[in-house]
Protein backbone atom coordinates (compact mmCIF):
# COMPACT_ATOMS: atom_id res chain seq x y z
CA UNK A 1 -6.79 -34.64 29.72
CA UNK A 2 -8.42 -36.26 26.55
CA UNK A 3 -9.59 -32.72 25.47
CA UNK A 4 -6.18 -31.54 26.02
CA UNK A 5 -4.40 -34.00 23.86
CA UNK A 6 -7.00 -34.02 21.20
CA UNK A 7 -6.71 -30.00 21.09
CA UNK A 8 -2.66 -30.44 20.61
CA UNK A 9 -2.57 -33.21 17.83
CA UNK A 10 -5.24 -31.08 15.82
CA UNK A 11 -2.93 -28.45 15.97
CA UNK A 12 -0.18 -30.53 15.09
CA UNK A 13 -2.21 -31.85 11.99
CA UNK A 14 -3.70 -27.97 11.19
CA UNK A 15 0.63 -27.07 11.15
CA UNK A 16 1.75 -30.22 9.14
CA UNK A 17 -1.14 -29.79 6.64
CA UNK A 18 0.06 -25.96 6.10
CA UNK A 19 3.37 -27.05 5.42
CA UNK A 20 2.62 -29.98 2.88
CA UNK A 21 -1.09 -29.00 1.39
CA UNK A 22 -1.48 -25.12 1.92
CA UNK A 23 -4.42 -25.12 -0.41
CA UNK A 24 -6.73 -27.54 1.57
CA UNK A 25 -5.77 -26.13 5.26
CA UNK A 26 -7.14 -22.98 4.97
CA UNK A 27 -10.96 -24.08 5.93
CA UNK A 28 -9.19 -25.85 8.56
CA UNK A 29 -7.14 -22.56 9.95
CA UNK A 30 -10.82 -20.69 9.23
CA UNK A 31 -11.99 -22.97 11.84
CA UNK A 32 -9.80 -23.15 14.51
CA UNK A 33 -9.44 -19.35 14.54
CA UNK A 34 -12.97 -18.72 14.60
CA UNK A 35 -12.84 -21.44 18.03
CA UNK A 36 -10.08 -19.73 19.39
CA UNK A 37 -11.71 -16.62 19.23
CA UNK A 38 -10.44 -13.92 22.05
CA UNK A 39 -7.82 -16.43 23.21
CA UNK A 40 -6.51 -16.83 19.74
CA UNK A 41 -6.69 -13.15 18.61
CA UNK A 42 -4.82 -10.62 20.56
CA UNK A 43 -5.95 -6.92 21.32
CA UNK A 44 -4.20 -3.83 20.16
CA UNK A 45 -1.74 -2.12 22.14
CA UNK A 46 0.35 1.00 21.50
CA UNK A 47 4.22 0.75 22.71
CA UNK A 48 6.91 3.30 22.79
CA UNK A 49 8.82 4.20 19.85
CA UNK A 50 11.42 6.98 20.83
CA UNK A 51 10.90 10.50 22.16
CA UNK A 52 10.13 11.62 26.01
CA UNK A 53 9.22 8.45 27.47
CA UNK A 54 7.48 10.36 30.13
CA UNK A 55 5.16 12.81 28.14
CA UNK A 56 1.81 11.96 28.70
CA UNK A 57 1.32 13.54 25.14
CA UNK A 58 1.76 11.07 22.14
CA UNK A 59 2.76 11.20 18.05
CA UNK A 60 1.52 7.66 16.46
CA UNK A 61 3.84 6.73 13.65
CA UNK A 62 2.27 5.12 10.72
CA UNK A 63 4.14 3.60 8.03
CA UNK A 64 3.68 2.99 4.13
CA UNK A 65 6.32 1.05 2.73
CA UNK A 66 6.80 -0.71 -0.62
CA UNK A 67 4.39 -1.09 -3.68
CA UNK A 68 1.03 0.06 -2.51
CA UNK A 69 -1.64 -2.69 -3.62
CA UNK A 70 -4.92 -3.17 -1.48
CA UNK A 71 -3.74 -7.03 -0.58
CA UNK A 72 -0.76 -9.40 -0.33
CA UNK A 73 -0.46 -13.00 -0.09
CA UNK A 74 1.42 -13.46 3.20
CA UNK A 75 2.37 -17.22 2.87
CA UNK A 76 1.37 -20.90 1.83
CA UNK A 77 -2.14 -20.44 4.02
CA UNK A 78 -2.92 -17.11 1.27
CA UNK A 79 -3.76 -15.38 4.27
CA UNK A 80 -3.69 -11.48 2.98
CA UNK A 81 -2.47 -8.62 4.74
CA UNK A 82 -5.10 -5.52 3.40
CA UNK A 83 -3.12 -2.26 3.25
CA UNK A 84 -6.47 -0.55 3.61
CA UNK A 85 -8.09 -1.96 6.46
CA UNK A 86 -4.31 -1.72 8.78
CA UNK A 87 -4.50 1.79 7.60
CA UNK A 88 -8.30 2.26 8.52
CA UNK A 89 -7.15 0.82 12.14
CA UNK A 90 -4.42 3.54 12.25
CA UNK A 91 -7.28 6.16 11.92
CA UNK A 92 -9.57 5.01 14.32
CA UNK A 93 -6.91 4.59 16.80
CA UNK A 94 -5.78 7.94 16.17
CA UNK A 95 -9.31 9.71 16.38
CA UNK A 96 -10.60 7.84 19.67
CA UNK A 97 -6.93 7.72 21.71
CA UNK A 98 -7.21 11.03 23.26
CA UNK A 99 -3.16 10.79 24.12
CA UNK A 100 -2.71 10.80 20.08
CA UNK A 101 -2.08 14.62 19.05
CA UNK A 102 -0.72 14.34 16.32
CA UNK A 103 0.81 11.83 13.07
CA UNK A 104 4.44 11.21 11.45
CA UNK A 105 3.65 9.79 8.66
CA UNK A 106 6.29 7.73 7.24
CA UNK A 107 6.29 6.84 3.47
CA UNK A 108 8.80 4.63 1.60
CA UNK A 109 7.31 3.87 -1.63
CA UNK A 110 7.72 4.23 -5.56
CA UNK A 111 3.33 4.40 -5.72
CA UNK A 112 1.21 1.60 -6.41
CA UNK A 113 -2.74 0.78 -7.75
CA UNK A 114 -4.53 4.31 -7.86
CA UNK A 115 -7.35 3.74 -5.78
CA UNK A 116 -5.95 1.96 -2.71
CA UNK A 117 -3.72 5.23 -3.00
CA UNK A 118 -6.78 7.19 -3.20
CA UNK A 119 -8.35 5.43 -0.31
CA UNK A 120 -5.70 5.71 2.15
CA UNK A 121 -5.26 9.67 1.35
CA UNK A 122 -8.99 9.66 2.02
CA UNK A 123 -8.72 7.55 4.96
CA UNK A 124 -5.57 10.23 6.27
CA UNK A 125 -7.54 13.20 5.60
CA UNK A 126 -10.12 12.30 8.66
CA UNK A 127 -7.01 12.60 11.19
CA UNK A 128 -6.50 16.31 9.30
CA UNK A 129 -10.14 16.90 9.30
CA UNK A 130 -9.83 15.88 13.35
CA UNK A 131 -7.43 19.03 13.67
CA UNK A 132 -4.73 16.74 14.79
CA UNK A 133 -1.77 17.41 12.57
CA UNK A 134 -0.03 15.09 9.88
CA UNK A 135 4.06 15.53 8.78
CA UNK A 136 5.06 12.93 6.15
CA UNK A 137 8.81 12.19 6.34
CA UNK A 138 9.93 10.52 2.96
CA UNK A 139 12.60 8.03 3.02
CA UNK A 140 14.63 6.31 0.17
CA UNK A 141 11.52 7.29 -2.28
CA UNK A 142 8.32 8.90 -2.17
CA UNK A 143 7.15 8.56 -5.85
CA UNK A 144 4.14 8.95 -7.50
CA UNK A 145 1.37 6.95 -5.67
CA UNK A 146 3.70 7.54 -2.64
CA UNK A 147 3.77 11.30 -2.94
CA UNK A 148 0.07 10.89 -3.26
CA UNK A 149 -0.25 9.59 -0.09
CA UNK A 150 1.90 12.09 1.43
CA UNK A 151 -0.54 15.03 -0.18
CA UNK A 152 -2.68 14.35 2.74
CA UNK A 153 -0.10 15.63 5.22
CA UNK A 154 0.04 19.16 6.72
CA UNK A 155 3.73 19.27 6.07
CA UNK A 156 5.94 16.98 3.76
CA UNK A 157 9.97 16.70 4.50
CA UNK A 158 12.27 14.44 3.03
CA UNK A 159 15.54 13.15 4.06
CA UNK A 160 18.43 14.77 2.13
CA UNK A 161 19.28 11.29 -0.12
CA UNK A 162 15.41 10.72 -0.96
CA UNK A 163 13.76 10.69 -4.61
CA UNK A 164 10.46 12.60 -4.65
CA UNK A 165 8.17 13.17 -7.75
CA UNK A 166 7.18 10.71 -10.46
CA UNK A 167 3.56 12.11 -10.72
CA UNK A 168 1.51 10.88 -13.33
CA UNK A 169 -0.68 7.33 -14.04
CA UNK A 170 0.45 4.32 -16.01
CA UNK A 171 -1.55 1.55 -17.54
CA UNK A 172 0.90 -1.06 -19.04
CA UNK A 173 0.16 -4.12 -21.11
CA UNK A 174 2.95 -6.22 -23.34
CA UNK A 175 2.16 -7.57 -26.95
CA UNK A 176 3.47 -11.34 -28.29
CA UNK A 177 1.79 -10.96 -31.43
CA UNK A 178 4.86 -11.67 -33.66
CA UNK A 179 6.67 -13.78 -31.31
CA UNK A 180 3.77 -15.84 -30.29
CA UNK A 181 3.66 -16.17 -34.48
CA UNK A 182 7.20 -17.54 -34.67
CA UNK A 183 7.36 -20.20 -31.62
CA UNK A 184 3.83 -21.73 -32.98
CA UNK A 185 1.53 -20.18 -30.12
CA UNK A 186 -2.08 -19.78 -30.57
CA UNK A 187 -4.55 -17.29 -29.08
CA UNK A 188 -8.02 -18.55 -28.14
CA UNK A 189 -9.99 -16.28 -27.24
CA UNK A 190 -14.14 -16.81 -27.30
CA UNK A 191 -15.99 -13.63 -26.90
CA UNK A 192 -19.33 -11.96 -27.67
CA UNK A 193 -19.60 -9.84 -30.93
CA UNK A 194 -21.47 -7.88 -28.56
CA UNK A 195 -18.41 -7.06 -26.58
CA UNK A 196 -15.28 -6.40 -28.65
CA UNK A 197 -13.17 -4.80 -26.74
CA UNK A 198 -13.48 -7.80 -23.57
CA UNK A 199 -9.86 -8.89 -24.53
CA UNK A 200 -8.65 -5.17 -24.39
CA UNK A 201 -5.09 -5.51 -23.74
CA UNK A 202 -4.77 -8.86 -24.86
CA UNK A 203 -1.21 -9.66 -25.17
CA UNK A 204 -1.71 -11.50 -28.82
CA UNK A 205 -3.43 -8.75 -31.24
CA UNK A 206 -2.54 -5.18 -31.90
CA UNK A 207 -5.19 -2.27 -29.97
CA UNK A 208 -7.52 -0.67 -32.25
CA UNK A 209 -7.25 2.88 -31.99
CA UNK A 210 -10.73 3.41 -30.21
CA UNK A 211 -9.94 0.91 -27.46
CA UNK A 212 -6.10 2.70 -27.20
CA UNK A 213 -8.67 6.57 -27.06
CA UNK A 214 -10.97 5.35 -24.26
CA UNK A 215 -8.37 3.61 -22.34
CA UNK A 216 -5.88 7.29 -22.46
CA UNK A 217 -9.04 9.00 -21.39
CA UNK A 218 -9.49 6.99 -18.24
CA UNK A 219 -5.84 7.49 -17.93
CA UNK A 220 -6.42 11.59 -18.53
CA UNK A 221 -9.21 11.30 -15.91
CA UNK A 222 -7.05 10.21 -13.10
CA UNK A 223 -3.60 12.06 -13.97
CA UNK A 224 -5.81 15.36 -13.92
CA UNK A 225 -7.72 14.37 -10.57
CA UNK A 226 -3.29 13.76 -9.23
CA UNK A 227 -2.71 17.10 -10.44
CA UNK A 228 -5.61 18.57 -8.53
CA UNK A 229 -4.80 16.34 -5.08
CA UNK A 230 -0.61 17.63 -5.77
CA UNK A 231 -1.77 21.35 -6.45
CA UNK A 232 -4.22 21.47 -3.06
CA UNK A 233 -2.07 20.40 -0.98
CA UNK A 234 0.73 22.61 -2.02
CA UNK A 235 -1.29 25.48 -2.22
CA UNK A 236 -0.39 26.04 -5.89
CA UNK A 237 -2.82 26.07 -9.11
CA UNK A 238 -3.00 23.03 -11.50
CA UNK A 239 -1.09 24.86 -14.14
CA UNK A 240 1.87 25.33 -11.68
CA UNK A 241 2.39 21.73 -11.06
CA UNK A 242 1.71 20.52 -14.16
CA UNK A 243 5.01 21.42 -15.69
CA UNK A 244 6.23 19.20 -12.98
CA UNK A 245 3.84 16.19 -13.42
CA UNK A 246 5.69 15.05 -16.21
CA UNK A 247 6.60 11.68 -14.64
CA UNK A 248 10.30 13.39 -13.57
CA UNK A 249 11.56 12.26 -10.53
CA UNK A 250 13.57 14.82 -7.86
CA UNK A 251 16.02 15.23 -5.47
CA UNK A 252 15.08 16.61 -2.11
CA UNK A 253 16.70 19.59 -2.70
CA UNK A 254 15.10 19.74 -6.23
CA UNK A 255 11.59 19.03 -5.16
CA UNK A 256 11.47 21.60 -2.14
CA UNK A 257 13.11 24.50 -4.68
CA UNK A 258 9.85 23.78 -7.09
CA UNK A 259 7.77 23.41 -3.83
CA UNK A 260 6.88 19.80 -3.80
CA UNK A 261 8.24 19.91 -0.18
CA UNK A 262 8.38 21.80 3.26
CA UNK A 263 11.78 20.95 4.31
CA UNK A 264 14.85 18.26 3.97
CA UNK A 265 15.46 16.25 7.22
CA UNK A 266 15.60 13.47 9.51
CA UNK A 267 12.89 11.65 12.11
CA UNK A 268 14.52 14.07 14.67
CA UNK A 269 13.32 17.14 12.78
CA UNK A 270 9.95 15.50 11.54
CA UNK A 271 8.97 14.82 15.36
CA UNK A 272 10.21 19.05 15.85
CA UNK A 273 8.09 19.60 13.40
CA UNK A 274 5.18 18.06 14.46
CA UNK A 275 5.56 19.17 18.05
CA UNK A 276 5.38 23.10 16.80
CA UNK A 277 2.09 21.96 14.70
CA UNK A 278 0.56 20.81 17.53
CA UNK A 279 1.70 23.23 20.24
CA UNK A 280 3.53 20.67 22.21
CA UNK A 281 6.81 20.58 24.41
CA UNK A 282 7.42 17.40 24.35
CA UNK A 283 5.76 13.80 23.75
CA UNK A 284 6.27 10.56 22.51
CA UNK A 285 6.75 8.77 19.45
CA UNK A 286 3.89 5.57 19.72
CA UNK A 287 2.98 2.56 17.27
CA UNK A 288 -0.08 0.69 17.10
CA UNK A 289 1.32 -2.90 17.87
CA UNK A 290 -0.88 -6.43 17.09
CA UNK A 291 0.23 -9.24 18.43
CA UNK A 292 -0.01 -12.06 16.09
CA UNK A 293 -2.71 -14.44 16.32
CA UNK A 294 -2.11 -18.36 16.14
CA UNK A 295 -2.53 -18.47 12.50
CA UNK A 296 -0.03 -16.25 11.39
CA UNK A 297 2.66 -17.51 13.50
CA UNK A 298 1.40 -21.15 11.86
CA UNK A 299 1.44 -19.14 8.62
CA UNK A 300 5.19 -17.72 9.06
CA UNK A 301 6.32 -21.14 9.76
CA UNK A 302 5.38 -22.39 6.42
CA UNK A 303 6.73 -19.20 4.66
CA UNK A 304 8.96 -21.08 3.15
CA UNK A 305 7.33 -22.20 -0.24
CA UNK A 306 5.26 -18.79 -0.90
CA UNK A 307 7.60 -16.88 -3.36
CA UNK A 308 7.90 -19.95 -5.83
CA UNK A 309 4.08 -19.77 -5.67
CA UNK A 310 4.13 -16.59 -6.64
CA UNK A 311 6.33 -17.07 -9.50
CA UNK A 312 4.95 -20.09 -10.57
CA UNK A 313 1.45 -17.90 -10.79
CA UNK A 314 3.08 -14.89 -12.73
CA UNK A 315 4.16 -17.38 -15.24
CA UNK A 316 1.04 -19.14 -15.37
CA UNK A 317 -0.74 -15.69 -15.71
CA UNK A 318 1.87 -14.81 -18.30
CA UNK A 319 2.02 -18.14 -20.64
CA UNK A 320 -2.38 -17.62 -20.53
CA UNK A 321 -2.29 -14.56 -21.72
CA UNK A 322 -3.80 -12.93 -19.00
CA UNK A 323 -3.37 -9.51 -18.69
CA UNK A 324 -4.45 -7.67 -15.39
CA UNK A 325 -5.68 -4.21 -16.24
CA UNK A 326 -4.56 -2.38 -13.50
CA UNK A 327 -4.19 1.68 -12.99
CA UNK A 328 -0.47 2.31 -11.65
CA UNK A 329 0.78 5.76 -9.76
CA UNK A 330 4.18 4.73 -10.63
């Protein structure tokens, strides 16, 4: 009885302390999810989606929505959710379910970093490489790192509303020189003379025009390896979609007339589509389903304060002059 009560008020202590101090109860949380262990941590299930509910046959649905970056703060306990590692779960459910034939592949997003793109086309290509077929169906947008992703599919459709293209990489900065001059503001900056260019992108001085050369070739490097990825997977030569790797953005009907897609369409005709690839009659439509350990649903609770931490740290990043260097597919 003692043990029970004690287990309770911790609890009680661990939620109050996420609520009020989110910084100092995360070694807590670390602690009581590594007692909990299996009773704590759910295992993965797959539940029905839509389809023939009787097929023994099954398409998982996987998902990319939003801005692609590798992690996400996902409340006051900066627990992160890792893009890569729920897609790397999606694959290795997919190769060792025997049910799973085949993927719809559902992207809604205007693109994100360049390699956690690159990653989870890689990570896609093992279901293709498995001979178990891949349709991406793209919703309100499919740009740029989006469309990436999608490269990795067998077929790509779009619904007839959706905005498809945007190919090409972006590497953005912002400059305060002169205003920083007006309002009184200061850089400080201490670096090496060994190592000039450490402050590349600094917000408060002007590029030189090496640093702006080497950082246009890394941009080069990965627009050209895009182009490559875009013109493999449509079967066309780099010099045939580079005309269209411009940065435009299409409409469905525009982007399957230069051949950026299969065919324009809803879930209904994706899941057609991917019962033909796979030589199938019928089967169902199946997501991979976690049920949420302790410390997320603690973590949800105290939601409530995590987007003013976020834009309290964009402003802090901002008034520092800090400047993330970050490769975009946007």
């Amino acid at each position: 009885m003692f043990k029970v009560k004690f287990f309770k008020f911790f609890c009680l202590l661990g939620l109050l302390m996420a609520i009020s101090t989110p910084s100092i109860s995360g070694g807590l949380f670390d602690l009581l999810e590594s007692w909990g262990g299996d009773e704590f941590t759910k295992k993965t299930e797959v539940v029905y989606v839509e389809g023939d509910k009787n097929a023994s046959d099954e398409i998982l649905l996987i998902k990319i929505n939003g801005v692609i970056s590798e992690t996400e703060e996902e409340g006051p306990l900066d627990l992160k959710k890792d893009i890569i590692e729920n897609i790397k779960k999606e694959v290795k459910l997919a190769l060792k379910r025997e049910k799973i034939k085949a993927i719809l592949l559902e992207i809604n997003s205007p693109g994100g970093e360049v390699t956690t793109c690159d990653i989870i086309y890689h990570q896609l290509l093992k279901i293709k490489d498995a001979k178990k077929p891949i349709v991406a169906l793209i919703g309100t947008i499919g740009a740029s790192g989006g469309y990436y992703i999608a490269c990795a599919a067998d077929k790509i459709m779009a619904h007839p509303t959706s905005i498809i293209g945007s190919i090409g990489v972006l590497m953005q900065g912002f400059n305060i020189e002169k205003l920083a001059n007006v309002i009184g503001i200061k850089d400080v900056t201490i670096k090496s003379l060994n190592t000039p260019k450490k402050d590349i992108l600094s917000p408060f001085r002007e590029m030189t025009p090496e640093e702006k050369k080497m950082l246009t070739g890394i941009v080069d490097f990965m627009y050209n390896r895009f182009v490559e990825i875009v013109a493999k997977a449509r079967g066309k030569s780099s010099k045939e979609i580079t005309p269209l790797a411009d940065g435009s953005i299409f409409s469905s009907s525009e982007a399957q007339k230069n051949g950026l897609i299969d065919s324009i369409g809803y879930r209904d005709e994706a899941i057609e589509e991917v019962l033909e690839l796979s030589n199938l009659k019928s089967a169902k439509l199946v997501k991979r389903k976690i049920k949420k350990n302790v410390i997320q649903l603690f973590n949800e609770f105290a939601d409530m304060n995590s987007s003013i931490k976020k834009v309290l740290a964009l402003l802090e990043s901002s008034l520092s002059g800090k400047t993330q260097m970050k490769l975009m597919l946007e």
